[in-house]
PDB file of N, CA and C in Angstrom:
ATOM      1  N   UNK A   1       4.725  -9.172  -2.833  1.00  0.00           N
ATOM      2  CA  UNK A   1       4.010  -9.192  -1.571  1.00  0.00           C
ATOM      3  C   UNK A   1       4.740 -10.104  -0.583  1.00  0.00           C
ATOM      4  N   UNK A   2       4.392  -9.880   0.524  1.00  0.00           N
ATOM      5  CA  UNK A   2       5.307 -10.409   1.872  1.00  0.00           C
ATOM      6  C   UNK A   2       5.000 -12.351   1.522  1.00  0.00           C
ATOM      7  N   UNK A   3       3.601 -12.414   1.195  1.00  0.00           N
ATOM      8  CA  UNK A   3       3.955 -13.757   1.167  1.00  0.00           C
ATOM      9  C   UNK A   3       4.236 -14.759   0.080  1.00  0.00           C
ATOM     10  N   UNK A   4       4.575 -13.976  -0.815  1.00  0.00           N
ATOM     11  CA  UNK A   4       5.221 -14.821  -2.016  1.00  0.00           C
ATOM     12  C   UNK A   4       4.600 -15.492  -2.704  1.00  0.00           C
ATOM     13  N   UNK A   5       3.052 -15.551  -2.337  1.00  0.00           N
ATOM     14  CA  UNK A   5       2.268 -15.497  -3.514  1.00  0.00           C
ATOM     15  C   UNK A   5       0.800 -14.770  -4.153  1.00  0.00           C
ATOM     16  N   UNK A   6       0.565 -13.562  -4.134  1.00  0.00           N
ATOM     17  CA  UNK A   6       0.069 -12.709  -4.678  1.00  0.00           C
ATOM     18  C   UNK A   6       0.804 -11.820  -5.246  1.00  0.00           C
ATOM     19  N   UNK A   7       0.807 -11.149  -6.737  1.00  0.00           N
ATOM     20  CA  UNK A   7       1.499 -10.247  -7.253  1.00  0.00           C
ATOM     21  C   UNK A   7       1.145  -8.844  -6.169  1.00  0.00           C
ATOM     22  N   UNK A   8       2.083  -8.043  -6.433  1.00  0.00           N
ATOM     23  CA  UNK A   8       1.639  -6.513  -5.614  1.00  0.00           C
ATOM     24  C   UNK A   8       3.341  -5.935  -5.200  1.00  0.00           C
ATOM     25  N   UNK A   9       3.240  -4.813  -5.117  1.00  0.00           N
ATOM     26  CA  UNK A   9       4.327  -3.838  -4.725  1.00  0.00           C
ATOM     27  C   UNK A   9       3.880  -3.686  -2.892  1.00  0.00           C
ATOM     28  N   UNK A  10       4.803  -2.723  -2.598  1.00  0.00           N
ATOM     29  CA  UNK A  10       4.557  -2.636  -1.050  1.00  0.00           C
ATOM     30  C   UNK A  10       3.229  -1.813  -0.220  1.00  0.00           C
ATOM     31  N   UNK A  11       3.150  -1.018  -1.453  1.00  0.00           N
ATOM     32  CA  UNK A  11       1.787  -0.650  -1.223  1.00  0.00           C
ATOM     33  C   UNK A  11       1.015  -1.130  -0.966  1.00  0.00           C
ATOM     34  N   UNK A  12       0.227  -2.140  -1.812  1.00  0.00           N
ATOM     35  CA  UNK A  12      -0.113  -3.027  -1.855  1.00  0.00           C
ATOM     36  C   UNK A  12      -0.348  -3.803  -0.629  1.00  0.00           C
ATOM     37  N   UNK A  13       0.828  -4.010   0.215  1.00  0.00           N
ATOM     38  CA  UNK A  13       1.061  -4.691   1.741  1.00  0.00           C
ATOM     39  C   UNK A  13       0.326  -3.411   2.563  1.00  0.00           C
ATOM     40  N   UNK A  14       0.983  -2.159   2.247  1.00  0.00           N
ATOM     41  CA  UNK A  14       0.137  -1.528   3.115  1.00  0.00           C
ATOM     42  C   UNK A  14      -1.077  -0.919   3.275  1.00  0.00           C
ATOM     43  N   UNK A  15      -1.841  -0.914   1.785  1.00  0.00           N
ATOM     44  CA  UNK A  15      -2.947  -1.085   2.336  1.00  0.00           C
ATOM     45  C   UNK A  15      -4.110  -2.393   2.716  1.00  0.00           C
ATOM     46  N   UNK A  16      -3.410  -3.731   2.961  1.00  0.00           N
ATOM     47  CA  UNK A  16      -3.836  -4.256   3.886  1.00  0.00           C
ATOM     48  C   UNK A  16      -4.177  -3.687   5.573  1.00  0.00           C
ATOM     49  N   UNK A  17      -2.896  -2.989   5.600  1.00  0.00           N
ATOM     50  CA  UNK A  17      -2.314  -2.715   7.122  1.00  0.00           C
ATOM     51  C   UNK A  17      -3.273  -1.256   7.478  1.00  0.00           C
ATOM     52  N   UNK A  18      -4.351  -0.656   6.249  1.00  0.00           N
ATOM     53  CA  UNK A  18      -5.365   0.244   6.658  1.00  0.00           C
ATOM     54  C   UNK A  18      -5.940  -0.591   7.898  1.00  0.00           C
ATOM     55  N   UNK A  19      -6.375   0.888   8.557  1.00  0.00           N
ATOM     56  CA  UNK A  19      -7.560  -0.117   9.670  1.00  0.00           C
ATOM     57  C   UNK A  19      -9.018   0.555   8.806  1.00  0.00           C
ATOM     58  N   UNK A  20      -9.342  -0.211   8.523  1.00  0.00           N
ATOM     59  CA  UNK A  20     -11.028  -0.390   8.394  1.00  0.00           C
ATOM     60  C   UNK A  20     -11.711   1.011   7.885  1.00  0.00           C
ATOM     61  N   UNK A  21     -12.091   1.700   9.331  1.00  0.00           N
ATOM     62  CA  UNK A  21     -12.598   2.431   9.016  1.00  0.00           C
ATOM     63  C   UNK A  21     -11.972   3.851   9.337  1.00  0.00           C
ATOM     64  N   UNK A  22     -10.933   3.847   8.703  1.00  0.00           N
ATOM     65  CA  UNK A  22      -9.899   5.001   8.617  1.00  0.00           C
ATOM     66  C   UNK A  22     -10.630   6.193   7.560  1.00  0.00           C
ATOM     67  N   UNK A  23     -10.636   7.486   8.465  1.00  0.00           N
ATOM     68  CA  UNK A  23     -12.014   8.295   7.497  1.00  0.00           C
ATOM     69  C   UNK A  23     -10.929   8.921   6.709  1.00  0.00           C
ATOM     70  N   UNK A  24      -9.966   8.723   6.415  1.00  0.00           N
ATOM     71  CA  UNK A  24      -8.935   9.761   5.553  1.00  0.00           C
ATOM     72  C   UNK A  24      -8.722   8.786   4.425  1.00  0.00           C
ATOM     73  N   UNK A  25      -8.683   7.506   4.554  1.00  0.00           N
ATOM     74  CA  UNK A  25      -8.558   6.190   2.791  1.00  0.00           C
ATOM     75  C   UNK A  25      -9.326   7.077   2.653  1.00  0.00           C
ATOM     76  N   UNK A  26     -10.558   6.954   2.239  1.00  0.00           N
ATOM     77  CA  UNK A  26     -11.994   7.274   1.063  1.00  0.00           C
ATOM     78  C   UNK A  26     -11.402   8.304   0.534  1.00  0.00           C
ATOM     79  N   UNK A  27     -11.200   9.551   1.471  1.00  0.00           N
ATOM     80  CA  UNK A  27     -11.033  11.210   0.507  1.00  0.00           C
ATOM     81  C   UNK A  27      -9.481  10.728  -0.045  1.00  0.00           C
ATOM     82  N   UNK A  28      -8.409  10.162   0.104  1.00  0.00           N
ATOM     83  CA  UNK A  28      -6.892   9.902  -0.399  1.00  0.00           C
ATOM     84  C   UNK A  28      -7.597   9.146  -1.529  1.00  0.00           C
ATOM     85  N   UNK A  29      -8.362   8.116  -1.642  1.00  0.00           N
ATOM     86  CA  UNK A  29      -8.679   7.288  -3.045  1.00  0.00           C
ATOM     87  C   UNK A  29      -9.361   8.325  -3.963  1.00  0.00           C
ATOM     88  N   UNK A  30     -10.306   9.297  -3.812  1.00  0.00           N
ATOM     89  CA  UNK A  30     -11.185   9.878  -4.368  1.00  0.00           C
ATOM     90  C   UNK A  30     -10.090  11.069  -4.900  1.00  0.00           C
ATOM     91  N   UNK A  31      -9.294  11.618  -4.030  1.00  0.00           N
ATOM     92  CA  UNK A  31      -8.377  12.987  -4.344  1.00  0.00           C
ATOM     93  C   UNK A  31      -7.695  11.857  -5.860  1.00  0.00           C
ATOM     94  N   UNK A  32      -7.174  10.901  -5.244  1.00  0.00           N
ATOM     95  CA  UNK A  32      -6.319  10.195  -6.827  1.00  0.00           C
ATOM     96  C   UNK A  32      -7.060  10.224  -8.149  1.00  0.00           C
ATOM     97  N   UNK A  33      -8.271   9.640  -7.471  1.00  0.00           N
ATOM     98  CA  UNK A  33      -9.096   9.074  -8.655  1.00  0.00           C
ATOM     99  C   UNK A  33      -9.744  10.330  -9.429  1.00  0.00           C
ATOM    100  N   UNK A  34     -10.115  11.314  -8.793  1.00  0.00           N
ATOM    101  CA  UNK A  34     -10.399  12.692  -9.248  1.00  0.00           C
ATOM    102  C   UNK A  34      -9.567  13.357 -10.544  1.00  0.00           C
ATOM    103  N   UNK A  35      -7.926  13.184 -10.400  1.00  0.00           N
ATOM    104  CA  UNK A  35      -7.228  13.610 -11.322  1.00  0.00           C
ATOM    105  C   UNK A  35      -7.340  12.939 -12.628  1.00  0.00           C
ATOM    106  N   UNK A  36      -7.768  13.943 -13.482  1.00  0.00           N
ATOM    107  CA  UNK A  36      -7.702  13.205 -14.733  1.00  0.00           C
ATOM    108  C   UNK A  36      -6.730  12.714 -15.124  1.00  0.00           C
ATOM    109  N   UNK A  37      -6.743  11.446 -16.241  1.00  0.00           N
ATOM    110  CA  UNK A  37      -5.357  10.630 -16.696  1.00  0.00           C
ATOM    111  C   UNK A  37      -4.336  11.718 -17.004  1.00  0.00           C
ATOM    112  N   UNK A  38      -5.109  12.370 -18.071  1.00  0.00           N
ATOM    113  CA  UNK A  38      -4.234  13.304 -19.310  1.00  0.00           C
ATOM    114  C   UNK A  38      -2.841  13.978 -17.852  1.00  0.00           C
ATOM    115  N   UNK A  39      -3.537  14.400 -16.618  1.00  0.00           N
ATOM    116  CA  UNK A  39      -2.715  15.506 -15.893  1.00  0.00           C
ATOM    117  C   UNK A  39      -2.214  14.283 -15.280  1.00  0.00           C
ATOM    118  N   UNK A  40      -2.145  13.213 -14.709  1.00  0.00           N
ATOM    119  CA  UNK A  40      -1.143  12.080 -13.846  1.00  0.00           C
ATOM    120  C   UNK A  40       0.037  12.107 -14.428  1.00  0.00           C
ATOM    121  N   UNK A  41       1.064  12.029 -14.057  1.00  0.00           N
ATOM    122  CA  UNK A  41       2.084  11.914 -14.142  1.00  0.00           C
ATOM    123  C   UNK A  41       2.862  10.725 -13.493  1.00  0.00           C
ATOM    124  N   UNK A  42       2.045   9.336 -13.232  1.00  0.00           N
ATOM    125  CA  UNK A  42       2.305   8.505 -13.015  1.00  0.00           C
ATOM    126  C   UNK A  42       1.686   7.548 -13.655  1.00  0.00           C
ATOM    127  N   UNK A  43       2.288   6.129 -14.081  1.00  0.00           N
ATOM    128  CA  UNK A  43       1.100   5.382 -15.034  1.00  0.00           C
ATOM    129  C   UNK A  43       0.177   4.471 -14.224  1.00  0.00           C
ATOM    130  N   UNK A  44      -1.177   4.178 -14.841  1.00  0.00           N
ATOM    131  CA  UNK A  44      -2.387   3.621 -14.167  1.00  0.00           C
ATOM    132  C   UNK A  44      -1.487   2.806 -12.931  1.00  0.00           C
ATOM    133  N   UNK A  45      -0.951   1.863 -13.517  1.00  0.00           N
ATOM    134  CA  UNK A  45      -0.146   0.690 -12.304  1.00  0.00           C
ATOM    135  C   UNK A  45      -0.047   1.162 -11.351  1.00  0.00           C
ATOM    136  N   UNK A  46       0.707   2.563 -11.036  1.00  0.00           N
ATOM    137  CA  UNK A  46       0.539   3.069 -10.153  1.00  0.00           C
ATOM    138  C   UNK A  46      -0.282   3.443  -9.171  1.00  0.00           C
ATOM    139  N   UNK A  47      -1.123   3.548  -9.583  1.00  0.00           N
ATOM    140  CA  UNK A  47      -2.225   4.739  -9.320  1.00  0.00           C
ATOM    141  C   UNK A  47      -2.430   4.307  -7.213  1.00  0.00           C
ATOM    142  N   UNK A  48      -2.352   3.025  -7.136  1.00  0.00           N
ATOM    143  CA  UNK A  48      -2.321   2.958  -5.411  1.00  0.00           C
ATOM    144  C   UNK A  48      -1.191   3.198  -4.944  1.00  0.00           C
ATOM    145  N   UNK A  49      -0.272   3.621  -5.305  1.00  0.00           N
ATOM    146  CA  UNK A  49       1.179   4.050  -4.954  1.00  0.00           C
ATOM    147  C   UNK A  49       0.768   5.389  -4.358  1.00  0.00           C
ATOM    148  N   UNK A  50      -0.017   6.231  -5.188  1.00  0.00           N
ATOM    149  CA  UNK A  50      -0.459   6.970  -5.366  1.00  0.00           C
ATOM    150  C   UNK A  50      -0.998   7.660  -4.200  1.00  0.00           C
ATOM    151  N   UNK A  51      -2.241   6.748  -4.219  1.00  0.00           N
ATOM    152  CA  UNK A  51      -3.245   6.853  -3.542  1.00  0.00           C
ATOM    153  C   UNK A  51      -2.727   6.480  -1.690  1.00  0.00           C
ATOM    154  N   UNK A  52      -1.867   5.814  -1.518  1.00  0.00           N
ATOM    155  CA  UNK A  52      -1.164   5.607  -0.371  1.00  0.00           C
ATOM    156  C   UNK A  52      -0.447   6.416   0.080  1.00  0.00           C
ATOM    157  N   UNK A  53       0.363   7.158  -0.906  1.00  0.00           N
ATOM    158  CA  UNK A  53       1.184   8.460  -0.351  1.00  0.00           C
ATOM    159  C   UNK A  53       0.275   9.781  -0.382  1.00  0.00           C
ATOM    160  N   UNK A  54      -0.772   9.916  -0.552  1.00  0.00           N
ATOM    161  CA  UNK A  54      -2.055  10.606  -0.496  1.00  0.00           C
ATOM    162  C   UNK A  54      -2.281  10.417   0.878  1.00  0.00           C
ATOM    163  N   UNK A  55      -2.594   9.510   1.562  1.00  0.00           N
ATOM    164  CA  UNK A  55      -2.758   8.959   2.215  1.00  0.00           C
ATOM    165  C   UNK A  55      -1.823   9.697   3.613  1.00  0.00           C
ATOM    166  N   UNK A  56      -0.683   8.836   3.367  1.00  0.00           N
ATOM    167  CA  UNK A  56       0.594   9.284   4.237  1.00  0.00           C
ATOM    168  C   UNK A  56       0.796  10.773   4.347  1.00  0.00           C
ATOM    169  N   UNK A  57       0.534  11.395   3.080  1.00  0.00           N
ATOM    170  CA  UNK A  57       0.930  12.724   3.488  1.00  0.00           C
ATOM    171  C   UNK A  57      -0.165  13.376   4.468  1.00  0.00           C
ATOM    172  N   UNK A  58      -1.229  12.834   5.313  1.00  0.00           N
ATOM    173  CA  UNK A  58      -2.027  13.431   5.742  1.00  0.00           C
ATOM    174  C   UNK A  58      -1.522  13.074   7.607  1.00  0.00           C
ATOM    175  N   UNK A  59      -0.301  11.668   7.441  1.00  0.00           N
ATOM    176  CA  UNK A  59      -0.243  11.473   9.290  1.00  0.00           C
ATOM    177  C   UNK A  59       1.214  12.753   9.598  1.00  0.00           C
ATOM    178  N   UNK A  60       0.915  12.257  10.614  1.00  0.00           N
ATOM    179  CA  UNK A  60       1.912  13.080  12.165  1.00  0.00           C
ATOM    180  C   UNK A  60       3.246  13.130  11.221  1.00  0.00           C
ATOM    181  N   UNK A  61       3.984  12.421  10.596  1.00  0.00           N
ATOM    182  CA  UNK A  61       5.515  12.502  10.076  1.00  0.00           C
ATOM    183  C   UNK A  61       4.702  11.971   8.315  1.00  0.00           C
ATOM    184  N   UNK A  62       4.459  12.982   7.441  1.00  0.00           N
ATOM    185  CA  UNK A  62       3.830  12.872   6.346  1.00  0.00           C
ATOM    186  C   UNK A  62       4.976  11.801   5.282  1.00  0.00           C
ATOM    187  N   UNK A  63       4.489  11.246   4.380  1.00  0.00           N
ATOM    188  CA  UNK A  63       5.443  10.219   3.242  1.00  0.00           C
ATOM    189  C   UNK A  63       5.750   9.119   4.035  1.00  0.00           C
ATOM    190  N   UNK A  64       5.943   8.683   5.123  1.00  0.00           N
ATOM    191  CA  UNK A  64       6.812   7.916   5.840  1.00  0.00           C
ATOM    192  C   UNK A  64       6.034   6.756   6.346  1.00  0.00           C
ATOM    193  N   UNK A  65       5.869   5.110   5.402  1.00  0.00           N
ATOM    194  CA  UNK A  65       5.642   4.251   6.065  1.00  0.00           C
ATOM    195  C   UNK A  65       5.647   4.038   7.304  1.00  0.00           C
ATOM    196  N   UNK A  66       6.655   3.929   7.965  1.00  0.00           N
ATOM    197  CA  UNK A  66       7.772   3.597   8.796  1.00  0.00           C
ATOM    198  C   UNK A  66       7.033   4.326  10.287  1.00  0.00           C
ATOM    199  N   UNK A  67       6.949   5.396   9.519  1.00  0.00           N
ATOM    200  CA  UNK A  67       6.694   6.296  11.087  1.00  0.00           C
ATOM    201  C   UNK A  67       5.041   6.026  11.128  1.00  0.00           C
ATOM    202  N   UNK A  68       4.779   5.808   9.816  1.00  0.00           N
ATOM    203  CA  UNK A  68       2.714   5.498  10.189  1.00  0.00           C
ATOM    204  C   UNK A  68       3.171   4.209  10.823  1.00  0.00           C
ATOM    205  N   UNK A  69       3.535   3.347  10.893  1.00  0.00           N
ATOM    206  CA  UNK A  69       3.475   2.062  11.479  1.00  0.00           C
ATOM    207  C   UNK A  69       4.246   2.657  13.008  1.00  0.00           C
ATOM    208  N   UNK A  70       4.840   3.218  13.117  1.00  0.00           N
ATOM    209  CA  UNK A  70       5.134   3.717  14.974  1.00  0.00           C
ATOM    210  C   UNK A  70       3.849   4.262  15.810  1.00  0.00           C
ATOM    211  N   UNK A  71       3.399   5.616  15.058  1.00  0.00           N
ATOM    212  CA  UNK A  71       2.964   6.147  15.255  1.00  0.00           C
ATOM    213  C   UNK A  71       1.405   5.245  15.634  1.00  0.00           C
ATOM    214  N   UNK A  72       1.210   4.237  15.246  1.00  0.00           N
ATOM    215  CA  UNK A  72       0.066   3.382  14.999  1.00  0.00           C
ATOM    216  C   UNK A  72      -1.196   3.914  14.194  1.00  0.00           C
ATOM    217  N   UNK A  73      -0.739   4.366  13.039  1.00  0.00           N
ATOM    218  CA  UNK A  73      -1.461   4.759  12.157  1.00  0.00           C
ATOM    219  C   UNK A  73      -1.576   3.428  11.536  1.00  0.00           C
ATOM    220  N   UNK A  74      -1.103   2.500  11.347  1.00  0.00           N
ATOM    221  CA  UNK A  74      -1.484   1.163  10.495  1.00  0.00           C
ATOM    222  C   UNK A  74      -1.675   0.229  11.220  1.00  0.00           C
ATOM    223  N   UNK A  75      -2.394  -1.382  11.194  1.00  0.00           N
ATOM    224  CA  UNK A  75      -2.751  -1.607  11.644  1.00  0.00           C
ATOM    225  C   UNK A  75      -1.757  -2.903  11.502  1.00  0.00           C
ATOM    226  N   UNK A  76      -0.567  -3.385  12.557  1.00  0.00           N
ATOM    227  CA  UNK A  76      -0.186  -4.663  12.305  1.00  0.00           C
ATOM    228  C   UNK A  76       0.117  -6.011  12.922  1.00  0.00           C
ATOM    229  N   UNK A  77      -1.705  -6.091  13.175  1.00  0.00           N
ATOM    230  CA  UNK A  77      -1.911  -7.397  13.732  1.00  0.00           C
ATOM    231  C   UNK A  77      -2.916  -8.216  12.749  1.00  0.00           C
ATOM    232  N   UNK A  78      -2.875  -7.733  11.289  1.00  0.00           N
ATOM    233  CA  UNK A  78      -3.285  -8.322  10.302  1.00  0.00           C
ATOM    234  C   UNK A  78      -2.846  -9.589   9.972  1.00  0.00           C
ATOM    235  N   UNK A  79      -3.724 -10.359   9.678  1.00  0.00           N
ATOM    236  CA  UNK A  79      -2.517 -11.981   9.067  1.00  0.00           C
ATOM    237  C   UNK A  79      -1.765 -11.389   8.095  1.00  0.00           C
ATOM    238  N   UNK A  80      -1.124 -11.004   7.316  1.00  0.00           N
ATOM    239  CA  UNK A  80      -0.701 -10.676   6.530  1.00  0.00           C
ATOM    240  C   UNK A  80       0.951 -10.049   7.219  1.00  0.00           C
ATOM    241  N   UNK A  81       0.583  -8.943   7.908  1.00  0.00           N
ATOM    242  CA  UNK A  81       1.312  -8.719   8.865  1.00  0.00           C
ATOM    243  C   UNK A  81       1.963  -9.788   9.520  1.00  0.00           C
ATOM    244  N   UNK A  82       0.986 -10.518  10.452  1.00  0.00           N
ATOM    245  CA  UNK A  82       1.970 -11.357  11.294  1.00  0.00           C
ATOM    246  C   UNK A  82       2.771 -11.964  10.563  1.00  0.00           C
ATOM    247  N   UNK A  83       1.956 -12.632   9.756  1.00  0.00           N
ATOM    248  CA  UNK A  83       3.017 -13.586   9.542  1.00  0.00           C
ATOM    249  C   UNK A  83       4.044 -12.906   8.298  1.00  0.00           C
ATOM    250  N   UNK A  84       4.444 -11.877   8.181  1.00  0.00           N
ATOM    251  CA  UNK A  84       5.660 -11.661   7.288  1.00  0.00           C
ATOM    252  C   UNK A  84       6.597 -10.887   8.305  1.00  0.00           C
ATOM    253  N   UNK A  85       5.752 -10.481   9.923  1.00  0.00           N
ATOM    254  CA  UNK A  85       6.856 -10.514  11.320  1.00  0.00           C
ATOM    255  C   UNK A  85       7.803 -11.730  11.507  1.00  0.00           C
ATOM    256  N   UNK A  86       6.645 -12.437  11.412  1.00  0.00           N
ATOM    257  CA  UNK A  86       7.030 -13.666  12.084  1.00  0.00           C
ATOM    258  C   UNK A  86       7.994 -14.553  11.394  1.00  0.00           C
ATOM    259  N   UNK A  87       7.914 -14.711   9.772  1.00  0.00           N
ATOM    260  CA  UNK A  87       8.805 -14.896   9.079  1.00  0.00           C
ATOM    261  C   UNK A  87      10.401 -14.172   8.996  1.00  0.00           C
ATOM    262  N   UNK A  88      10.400 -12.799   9.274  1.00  0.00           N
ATOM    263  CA  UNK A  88      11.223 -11.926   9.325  1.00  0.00           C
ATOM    264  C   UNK A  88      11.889 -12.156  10.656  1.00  0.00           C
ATOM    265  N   UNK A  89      10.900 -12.731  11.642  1.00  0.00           N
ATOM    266  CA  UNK A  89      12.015 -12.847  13.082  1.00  0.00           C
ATOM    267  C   UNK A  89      12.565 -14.359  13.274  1.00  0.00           C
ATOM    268  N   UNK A  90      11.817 -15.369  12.304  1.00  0.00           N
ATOM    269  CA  UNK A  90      13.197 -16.290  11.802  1.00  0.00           C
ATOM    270  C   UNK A  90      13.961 -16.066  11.324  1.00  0.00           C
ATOM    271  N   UNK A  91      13.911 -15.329  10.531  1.00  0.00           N
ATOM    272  CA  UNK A  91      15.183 -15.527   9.519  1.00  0.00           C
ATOM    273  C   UNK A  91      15.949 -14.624  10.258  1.00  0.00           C
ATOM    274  N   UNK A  92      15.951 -13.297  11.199  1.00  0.00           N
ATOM    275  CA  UNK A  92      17.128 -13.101  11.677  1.00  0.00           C
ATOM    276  C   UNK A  92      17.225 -13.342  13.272  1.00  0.00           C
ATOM    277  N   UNK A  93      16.707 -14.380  13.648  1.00  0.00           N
ATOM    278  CA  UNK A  93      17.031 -14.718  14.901  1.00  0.00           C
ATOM    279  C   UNK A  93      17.661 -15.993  14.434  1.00  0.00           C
ATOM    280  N   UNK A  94      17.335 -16.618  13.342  1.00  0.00           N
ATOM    281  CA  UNK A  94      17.936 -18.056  13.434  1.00  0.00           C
ATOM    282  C   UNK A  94      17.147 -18.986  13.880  1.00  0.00           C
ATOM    283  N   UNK A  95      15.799 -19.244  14.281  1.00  0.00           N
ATOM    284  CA  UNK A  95      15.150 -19.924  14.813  1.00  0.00           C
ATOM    285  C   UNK A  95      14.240 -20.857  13.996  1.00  0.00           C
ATOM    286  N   UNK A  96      14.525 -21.391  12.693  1.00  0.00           N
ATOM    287  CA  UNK A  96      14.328 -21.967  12.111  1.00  0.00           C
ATOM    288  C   UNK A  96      13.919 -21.689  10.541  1.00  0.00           C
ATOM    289  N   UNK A  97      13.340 -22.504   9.687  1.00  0.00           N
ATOM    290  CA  UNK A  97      13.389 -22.087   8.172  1.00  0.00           C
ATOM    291  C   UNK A  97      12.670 -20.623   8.251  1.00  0.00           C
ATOM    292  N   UNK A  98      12.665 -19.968   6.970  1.00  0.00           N
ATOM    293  CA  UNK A  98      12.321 -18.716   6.945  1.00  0.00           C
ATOM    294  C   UNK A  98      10.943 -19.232   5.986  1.00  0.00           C
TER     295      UNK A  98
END
């Protein structure tokens, strides 16, 4: 995770960066959670990896972090957010410790 201390993958970061009351999370968690184990083809750990690209495949440029965060499909004026901006625009502006 961006801030170096909670375990988590990037997912993880992004669904912080859900907004709230986004009516497409619920049916993307429920479509995951619906599939039985036996048919997943990914292991439990996964399963919000999952559930996020569930997710993604439903905006304007489908799979693509990147473009949900243009597009302002995510939300990143989260603390979480800022401050792993804000960390990120020290360290490559040079403007002090990272």
């Amino acid at each position: 995770m961006p801030d170096n201390t909670e375990k988590g993958e990037l997912e993880d970061f992004i669904e912080t960066m859900l907004p709230g009351a986004d009516p497409v999370w619920p049916s993307s968690r429920a479509y995951i959670d619906g599939i039985k184990p036996a048919h997943r083809k990914f292991k439990e750990h996964k399963a919000l990896r999952a559930k996020v690209y569930a997710w993604l495949a439903t905006r304007k440029q489908p799979g693509r972090m990147g473009a949900a965060i243009k597009e302002g499909d995510l939300e990143i004026d989260g603390k979480l957010a800022v401050s792993f901006a804000d960390w990120l625009r020290r360290l490559f502006e040079g403007t002090g410790t990272p």
